[in-house]
C-alpha atoms as a PDB file:
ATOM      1  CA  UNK A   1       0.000   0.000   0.000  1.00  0.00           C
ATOM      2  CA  UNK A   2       1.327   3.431  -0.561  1.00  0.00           C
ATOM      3  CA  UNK A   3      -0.151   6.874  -0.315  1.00  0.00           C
ATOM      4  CA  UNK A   4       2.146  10.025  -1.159  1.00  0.00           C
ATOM      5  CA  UNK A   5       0.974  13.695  -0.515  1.00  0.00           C
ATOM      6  CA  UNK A   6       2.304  15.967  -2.665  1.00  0.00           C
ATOM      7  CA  UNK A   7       2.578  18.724  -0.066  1.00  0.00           C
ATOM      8  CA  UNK A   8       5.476  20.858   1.281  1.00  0.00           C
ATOM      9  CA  UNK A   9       5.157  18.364   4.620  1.00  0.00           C
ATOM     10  CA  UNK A  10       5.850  15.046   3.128  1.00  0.00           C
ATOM     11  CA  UNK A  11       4.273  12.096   4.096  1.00  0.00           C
ATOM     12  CA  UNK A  12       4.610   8.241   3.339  1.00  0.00           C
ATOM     13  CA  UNK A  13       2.253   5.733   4.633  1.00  0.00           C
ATOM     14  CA  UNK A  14       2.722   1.929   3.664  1.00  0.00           C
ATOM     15  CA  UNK A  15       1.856  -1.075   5.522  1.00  0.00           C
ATOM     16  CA  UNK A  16       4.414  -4.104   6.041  1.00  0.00           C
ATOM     17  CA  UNK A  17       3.397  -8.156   6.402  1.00  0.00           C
ATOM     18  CA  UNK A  18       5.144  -7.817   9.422  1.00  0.00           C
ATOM     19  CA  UNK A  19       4.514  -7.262  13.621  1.00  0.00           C
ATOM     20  CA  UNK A  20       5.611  -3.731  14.837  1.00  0.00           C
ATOM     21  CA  UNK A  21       8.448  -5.267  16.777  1.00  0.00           C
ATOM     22  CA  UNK A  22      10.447  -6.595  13.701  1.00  0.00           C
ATOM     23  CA  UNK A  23       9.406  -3.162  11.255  1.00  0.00           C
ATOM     24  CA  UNK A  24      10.171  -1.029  14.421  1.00  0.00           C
ATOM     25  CA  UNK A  25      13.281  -3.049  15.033  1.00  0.00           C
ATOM     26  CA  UNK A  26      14.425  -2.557  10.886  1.00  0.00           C
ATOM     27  CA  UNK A  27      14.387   1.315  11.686  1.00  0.00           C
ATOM     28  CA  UNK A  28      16.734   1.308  14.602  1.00  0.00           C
ATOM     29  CA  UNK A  29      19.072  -1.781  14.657  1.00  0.00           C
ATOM     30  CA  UNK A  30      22.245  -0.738  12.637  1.00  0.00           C
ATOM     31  CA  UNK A  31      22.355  -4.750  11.197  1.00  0.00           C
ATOM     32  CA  UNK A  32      19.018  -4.301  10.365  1.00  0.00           C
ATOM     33  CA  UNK A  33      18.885  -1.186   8.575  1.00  0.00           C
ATOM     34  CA  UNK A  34      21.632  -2.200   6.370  1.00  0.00           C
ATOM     35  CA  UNK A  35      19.457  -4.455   4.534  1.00  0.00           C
ATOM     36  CA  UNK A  36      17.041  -1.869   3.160  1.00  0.00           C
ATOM     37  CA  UNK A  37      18.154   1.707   3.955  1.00  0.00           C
ATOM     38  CA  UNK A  38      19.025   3.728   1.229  1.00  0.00           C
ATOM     39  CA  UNK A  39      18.493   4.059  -2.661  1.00  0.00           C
ATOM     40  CA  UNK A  40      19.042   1.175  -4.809  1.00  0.00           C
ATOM     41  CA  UNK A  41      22.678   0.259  -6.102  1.00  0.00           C
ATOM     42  CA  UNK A  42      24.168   1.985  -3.112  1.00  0.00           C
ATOM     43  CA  UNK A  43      26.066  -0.192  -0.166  1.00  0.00           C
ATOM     44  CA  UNK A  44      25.806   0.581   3.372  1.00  0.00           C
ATOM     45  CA  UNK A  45      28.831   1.481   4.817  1.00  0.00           C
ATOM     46  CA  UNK A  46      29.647   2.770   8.017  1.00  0.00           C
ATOM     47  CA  UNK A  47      25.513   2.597  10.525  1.00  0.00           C
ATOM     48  CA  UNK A  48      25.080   4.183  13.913  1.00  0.00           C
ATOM     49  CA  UNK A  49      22.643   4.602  15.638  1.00  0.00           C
ATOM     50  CA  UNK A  50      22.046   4.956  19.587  1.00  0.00           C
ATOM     51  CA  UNK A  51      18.454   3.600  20.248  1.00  0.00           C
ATOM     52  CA  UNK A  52      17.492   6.153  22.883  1.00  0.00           C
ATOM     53  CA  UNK A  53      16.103   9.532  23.050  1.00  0.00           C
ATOM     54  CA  UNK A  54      18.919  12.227  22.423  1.00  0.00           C
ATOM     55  CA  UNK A  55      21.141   9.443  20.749  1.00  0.00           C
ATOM     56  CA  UNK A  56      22.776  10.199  17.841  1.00  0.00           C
ATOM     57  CA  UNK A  57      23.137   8.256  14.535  1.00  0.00           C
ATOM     58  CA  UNK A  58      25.016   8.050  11.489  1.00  0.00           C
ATOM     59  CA  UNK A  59      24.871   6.457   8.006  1.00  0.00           C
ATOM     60  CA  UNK A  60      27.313   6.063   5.509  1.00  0.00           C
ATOM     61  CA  UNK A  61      25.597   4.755   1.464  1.00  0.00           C
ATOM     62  CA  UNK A  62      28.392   4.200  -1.273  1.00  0.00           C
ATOM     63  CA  UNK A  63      26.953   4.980  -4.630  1.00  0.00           C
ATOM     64  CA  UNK A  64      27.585   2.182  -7.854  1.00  0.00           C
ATOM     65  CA  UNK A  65      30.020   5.080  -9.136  1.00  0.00           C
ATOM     66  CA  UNK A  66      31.979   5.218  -5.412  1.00  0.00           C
ATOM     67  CA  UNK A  67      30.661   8.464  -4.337  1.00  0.00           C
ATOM     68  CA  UNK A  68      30.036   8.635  -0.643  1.00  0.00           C
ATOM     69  CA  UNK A  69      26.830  10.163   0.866  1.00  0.00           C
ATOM     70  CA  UNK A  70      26.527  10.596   4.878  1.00  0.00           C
ATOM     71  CA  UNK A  71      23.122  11.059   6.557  1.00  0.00           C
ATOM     72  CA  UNK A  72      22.864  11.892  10.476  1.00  0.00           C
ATOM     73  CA  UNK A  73      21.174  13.222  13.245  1.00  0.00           C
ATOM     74  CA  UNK A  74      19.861  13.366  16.668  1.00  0.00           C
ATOM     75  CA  UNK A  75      16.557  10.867  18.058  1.00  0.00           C
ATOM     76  CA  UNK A  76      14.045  13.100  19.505  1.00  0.00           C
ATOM     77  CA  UNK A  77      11.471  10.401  20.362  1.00  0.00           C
ATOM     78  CA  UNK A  78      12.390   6.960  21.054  1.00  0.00           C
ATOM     79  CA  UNK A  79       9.238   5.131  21.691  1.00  0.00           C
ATOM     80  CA  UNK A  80       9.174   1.471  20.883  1.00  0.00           C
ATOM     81  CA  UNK A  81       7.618   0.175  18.938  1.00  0.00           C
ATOM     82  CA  UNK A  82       5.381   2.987  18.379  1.00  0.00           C
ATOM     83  CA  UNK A  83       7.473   6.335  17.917  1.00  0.00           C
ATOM     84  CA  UNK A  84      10.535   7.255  16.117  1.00  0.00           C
ATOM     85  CA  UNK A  85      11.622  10.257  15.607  1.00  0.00           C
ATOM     86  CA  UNK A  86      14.667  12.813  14.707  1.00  0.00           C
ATOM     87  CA  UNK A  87      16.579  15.263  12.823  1.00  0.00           C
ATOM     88  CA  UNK A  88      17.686  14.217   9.159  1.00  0.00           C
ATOM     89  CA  UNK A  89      20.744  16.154   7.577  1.00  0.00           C
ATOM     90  CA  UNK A  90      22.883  15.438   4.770  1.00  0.00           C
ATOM     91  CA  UNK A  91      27.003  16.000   5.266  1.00  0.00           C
ATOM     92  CA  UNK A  92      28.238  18.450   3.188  1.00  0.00           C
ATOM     93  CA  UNK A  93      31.296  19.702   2.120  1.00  0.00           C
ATOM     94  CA  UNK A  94      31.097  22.955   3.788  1.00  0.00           C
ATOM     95  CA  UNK A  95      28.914  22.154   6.985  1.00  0.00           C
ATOM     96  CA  UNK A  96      27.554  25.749   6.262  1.00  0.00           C
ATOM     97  CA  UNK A  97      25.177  24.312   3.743  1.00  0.00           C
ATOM     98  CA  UNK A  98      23.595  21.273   5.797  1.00  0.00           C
ATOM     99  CA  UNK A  99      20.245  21.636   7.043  1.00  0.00           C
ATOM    100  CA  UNK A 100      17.928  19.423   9.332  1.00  0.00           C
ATOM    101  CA  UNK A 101      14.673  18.049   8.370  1.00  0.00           C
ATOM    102  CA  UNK A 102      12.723  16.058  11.007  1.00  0.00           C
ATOM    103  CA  UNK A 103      11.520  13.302  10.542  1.00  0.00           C
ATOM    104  CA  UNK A 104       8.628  11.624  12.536  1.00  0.00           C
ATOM    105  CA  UNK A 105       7.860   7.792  12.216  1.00  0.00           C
ATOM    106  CA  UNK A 106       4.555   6.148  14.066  1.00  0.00           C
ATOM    107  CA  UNK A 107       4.223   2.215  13.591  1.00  0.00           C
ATOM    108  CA  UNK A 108       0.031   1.243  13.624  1.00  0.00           C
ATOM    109  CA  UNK A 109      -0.545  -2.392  14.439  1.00  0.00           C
ATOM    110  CA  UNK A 110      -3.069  -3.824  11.504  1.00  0.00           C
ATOM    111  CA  UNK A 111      -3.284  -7.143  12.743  1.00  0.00           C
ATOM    112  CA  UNK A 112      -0.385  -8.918  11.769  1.00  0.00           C
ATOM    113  CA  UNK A 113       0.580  -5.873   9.796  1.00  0.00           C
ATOM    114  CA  UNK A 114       2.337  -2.993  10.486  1.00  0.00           C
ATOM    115  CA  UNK A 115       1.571   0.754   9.059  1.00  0.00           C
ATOM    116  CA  UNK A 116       4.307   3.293   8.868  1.00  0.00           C
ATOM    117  CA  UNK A 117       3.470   6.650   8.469  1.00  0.00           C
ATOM    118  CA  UNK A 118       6.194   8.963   8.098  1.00  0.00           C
ATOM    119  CA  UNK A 119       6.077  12.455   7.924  1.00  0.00           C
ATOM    120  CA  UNK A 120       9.398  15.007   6.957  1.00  0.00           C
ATOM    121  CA  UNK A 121       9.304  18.548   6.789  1.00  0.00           C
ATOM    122  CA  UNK A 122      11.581  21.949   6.784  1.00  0.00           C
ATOM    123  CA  UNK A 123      12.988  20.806   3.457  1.00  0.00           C
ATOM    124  CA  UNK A 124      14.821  23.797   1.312  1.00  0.00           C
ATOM    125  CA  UNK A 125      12.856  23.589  -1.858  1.00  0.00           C
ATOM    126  CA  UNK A 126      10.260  21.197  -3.436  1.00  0.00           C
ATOM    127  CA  UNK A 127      12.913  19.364  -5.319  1.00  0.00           C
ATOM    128  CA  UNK A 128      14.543  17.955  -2.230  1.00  0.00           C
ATOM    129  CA  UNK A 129      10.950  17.479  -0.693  1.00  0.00           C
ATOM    130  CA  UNK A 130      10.471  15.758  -4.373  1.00  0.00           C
ATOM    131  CA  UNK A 131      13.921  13.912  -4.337  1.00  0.00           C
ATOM    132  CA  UNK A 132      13.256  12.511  -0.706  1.00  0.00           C
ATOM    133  CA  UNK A 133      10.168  11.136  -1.713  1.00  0.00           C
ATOM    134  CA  UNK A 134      11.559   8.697  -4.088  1.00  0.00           C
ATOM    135  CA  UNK A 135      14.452   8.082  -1.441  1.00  0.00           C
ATOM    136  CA  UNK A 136      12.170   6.169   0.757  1.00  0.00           C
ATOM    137  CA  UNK A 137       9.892   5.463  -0.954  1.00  0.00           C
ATOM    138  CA  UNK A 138      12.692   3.389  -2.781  1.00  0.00           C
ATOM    139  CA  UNK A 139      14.040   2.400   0.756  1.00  0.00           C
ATOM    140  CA  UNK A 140      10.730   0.868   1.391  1.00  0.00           C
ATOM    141  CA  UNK A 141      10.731  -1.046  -1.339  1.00  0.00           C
ATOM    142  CA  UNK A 142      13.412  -2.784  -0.048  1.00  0.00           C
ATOM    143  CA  UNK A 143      12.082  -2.941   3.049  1.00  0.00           C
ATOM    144  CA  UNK A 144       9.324  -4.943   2.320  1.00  0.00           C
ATOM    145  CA  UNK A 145      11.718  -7.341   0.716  1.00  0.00           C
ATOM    146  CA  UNK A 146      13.897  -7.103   3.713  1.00  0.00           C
ATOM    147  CA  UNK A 147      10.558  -8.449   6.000  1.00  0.00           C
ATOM    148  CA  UNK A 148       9.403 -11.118   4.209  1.00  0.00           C
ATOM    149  CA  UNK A 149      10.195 -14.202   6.591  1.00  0.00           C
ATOM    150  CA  UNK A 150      12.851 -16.063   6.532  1.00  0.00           C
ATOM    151  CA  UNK A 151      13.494 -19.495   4.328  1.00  0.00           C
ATOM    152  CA  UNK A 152      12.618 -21.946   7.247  1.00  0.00           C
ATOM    153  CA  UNK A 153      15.021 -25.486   7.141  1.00  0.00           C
ATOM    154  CA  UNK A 154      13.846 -28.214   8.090  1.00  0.00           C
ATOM    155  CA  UNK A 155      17.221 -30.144   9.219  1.00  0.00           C
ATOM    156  CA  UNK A 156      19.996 -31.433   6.753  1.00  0.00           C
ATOM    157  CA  UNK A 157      18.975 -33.814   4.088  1.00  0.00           C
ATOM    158  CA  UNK A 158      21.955 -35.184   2.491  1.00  0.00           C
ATOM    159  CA  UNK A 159      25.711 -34.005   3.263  1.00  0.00           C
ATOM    160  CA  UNK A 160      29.040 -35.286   1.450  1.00  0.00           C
ATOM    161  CA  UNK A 161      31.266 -34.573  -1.449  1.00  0.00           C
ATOM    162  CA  UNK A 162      31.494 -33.076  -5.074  1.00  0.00           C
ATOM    163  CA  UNK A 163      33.311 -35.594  -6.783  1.00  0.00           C
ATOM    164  CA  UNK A 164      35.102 -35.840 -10.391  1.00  0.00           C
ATOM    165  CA  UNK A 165      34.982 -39.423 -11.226  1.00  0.00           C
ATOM    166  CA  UNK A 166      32.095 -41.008  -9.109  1.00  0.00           C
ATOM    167  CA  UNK A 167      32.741 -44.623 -10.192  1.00  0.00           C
ATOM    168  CA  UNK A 168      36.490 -44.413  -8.643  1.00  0.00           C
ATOM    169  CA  UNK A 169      34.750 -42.008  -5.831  1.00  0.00           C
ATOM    170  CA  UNK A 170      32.324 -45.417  -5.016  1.00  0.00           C
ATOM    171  CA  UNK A 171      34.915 -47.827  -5.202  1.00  0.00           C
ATOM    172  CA  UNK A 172      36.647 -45.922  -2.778  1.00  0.00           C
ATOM    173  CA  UNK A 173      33.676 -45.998  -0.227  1.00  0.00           C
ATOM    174  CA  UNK A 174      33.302 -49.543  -0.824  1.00  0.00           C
ATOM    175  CA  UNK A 175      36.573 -51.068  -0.434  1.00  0.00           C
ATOM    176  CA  UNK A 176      37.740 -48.635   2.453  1.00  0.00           C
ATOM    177  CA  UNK A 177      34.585 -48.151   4.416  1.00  0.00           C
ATOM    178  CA  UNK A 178      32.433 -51.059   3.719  1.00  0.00           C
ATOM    179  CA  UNK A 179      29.411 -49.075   2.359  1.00  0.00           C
ATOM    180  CA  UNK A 180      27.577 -50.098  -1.029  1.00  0.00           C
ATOM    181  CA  UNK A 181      25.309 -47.071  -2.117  1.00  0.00           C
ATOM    182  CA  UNK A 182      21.627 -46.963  -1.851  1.00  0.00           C
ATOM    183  CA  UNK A 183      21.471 -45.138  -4.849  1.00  0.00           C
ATOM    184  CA  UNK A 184      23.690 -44.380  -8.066  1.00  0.00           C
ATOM    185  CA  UNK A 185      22.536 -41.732 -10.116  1.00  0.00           C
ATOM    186  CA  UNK A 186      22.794 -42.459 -13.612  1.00  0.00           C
ATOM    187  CA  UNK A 187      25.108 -41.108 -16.059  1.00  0.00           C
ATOM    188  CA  UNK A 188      27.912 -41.707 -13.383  1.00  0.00           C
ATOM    189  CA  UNK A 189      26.600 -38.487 -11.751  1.00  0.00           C
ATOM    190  CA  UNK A 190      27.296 -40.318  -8.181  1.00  0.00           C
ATOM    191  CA  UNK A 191      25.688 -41.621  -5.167  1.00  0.00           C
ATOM    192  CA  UNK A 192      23.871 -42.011  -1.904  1.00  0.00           C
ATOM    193  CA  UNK A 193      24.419 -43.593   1.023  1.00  0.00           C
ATOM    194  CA  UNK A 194      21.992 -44.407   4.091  1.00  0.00           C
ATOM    195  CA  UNK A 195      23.292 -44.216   7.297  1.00  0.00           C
ATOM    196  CA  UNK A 196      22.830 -46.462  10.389  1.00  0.00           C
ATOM    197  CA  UNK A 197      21.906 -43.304  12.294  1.00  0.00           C
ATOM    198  CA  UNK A 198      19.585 -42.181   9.311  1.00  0.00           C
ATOM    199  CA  UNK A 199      21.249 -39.675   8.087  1.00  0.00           C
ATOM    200  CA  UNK A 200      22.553 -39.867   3.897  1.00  0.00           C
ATOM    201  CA  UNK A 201      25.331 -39.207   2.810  1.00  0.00           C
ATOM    202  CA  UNK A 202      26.412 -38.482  -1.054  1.00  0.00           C
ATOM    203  CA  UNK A 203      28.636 -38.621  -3.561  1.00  0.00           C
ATOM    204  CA  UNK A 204      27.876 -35.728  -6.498  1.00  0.00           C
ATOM    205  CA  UNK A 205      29.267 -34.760  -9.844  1.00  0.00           C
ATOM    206  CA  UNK A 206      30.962 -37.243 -12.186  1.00  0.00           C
ATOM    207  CA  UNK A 207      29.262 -36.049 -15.389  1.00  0.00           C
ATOM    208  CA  UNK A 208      29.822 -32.789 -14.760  1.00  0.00           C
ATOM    209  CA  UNK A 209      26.396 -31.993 -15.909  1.00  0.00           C
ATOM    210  CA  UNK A 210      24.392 -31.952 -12.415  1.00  0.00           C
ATOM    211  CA  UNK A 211      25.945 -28.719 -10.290  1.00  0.00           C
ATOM    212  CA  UNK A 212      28.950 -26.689 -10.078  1.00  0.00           C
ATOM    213  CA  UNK A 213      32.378 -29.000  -9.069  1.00  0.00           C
ATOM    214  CA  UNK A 214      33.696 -27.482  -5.747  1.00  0.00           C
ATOM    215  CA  UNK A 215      36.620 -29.643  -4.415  1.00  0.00           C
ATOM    216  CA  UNK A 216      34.949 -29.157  -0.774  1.00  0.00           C
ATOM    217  CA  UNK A 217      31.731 -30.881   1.386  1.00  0.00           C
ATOM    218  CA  UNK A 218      28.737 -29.795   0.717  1.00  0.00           C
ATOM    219  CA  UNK A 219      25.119 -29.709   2.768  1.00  0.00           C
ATOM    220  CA  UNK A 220      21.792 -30.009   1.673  1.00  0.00           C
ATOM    221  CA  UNK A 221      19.418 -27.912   4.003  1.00  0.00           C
ATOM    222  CA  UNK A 222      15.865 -29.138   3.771  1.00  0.00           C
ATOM    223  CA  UNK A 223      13.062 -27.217   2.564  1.00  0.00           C
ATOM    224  CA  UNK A 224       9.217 -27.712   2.641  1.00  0.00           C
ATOM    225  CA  UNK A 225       8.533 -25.561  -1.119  1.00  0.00           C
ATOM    226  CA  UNK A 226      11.652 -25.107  -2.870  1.00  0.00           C
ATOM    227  CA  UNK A 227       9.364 -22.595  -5.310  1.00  0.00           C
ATOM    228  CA  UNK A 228       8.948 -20.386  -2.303  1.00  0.00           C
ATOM    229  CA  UNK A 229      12.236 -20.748  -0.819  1.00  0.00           C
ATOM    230  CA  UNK A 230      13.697 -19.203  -4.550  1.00  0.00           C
ATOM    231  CA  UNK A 231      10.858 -16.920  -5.003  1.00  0.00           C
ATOM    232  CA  UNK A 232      12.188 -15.214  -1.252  1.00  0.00           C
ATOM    233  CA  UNK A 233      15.797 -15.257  -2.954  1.00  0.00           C
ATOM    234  CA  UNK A 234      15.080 -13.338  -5.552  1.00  0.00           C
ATOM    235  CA  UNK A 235      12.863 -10.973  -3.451  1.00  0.00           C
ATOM    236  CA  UNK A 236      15.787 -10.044  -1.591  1.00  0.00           C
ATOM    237  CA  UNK A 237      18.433  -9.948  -4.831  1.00  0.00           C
ATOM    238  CA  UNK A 238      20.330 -12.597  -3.744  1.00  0.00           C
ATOM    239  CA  UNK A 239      21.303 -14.797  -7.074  1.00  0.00           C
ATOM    240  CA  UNK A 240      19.985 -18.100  -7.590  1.00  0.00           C
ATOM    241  CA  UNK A 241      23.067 -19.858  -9.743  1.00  0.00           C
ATOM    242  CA  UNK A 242      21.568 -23.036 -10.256  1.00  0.00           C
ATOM    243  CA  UNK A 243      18.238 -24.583 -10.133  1.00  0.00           C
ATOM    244  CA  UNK A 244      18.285 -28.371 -10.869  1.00  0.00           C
ATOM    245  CA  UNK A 245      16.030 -31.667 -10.400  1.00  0.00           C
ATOM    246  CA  UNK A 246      17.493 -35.063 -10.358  1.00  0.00           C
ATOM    247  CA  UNK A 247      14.443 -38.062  -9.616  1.00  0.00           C
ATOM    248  CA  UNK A 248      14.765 -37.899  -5.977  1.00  0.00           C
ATOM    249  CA  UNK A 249      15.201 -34.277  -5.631  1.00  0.00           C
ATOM    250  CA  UNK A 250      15.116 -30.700  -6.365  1.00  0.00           C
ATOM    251  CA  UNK A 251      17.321 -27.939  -5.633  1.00  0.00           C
ATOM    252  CA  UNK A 252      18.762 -24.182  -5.906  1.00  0.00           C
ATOM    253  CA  UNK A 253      22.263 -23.280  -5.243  1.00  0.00           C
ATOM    254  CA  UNK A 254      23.473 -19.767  -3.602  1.00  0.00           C
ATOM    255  CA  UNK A 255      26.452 -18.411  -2.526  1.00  0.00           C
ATOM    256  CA  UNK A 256      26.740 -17.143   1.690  1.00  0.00           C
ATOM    257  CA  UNK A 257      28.830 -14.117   2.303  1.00  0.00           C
ATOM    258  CA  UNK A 258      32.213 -16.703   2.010  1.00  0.00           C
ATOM    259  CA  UNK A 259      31.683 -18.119  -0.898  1.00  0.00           C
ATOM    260  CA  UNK A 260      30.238 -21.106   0.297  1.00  0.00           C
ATOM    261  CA  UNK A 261      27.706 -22.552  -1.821  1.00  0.00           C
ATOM    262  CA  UNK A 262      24.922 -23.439   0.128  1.00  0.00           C
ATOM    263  CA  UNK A 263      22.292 -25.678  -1.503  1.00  0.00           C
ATOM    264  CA  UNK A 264      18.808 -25.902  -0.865  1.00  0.00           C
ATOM    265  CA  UNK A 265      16.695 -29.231  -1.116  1.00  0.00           C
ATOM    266  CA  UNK A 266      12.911 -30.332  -1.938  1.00  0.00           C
ATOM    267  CA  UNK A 267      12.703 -34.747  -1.823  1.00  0.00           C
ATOM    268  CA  UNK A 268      10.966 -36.146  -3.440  1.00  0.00           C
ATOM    269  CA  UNK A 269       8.580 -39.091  -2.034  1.00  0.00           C
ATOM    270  CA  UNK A 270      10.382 -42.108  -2.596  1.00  0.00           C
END
């Protein structure tokens, strides 16, 4: 939902899927605000921000072309979850030419909603009223994004290792730890293995044709909907870099912060 007034006072409301705790929570914990704050493209990088009346903040946004924008100000209202407000000015070159703006922030419980309505005013001219406008607007974009809930696993499904030549790969297992596979993929794409304890284990690659080779283990985090699961990815721009279904399974591959892929999995009934 979103309703702009094109007055010299602007004001924003939109409503979040999300309890007042957790949208109150995204506009004052410095983790938290890195994942939406701020116009698309730019990168978050130096947040502050002392969640009490008369605390200060600071944030830092690095533009795609490397210029550096600093917003800060003092909290005049700290009332959680239902109250934030403070002063809103832009570093400048010559400190001569920044100017607050205050900004005022109430959080409505809908349900199990949340509506934001913020209000800004004192701007210099209607093109920074104008400009600001898009700003959050754009932030809350992102926000919403930010909210959605998390991809819920299940437990581990399968765990092992990538392999390059699976039949040498399950020769190995057999002859040095006793274990004949469950299941061999075809097209010497590898293995599985169940467990005593009930976990699997696996054996993947071979054909080369299946997933990305990394010469590391790898973990297969259980999912309920796999659809959903990449659907919330992609909500929050985080790249999918393979999708693939083998007859027992589905799955989507993403990198963590590392490097690491990290693979989620969908069985199927078997």
């Amino acid at each position: 939902m979103n309703d702009t007034q094109t007055t010299q006072v602007l004001t924003i409301k939109r409503t979040f899927n999300s309890p007042r705790e957790r949208v109150f929570a995204a506009f004052t914990n410095p983790e938290l605000l890195r994942d939406w704050f701020g116009p698309p493209g730019t990168i978050l990088g130096d947040v502050r921000f002392e969640a009490r009346e008369g605390g200060r903040y600071r944030v830092e946004m690095r533009s795609s072309a490397g210029e550096v924008y600093t917003v800060k100000g003092v909290i005049s209202a700290f009332e959680p979850p239902a109250l934030l407000a403070y002063t809103f000015r832009w570093e400048e070159d010559d400190p001569q030419l920044e100017r607050d703006t205050f900004v005022r922030i109430e959080f409505i419980a809908r349900g199990a909603q949340t509506e934001v309505a913020l209000t800004q005013e004192n701007f210099a001219s209607d093109d920074s009223r104008s400009r600001h406008d898009t700003g959050w607007n754009d932030s809350f974009d992102r926000l919403d994004a930010a909210l959605a809930p998390p991809i819920r696993i299940r437990g581990i499904d399968l765990s092992g290792y990538m392999v390059q030549d699976a039949k040498r790969a399950i020769g190995f297992y057999r002859t040095v730890f006793g274990l004949e596979p469950t299941l061999i993929y075809p097209e010497d794409r590898g293995a599985e293995y169940d467990l005593p304890d009930g976990t699997t284990f696996g054996l993947w690659g071979g054909g080369g044709t299946v997933m990305p080779f990394q010469p590391s283990n790898g973990i297969l985090f259980a999912v309920d909907d796999l659809d959903d699961a990449v659907a919330t990815l992609r909500a929050r721009d985080i790249t999918v870099r393979f999708e693939g279904e083998t007859p027992n399974c589905r799955l989507a591959m993403l990198n963590d912060t590392e490097g690491n892929i990290v693979t989620l999995h969908e069985r199927k009934a078997r």
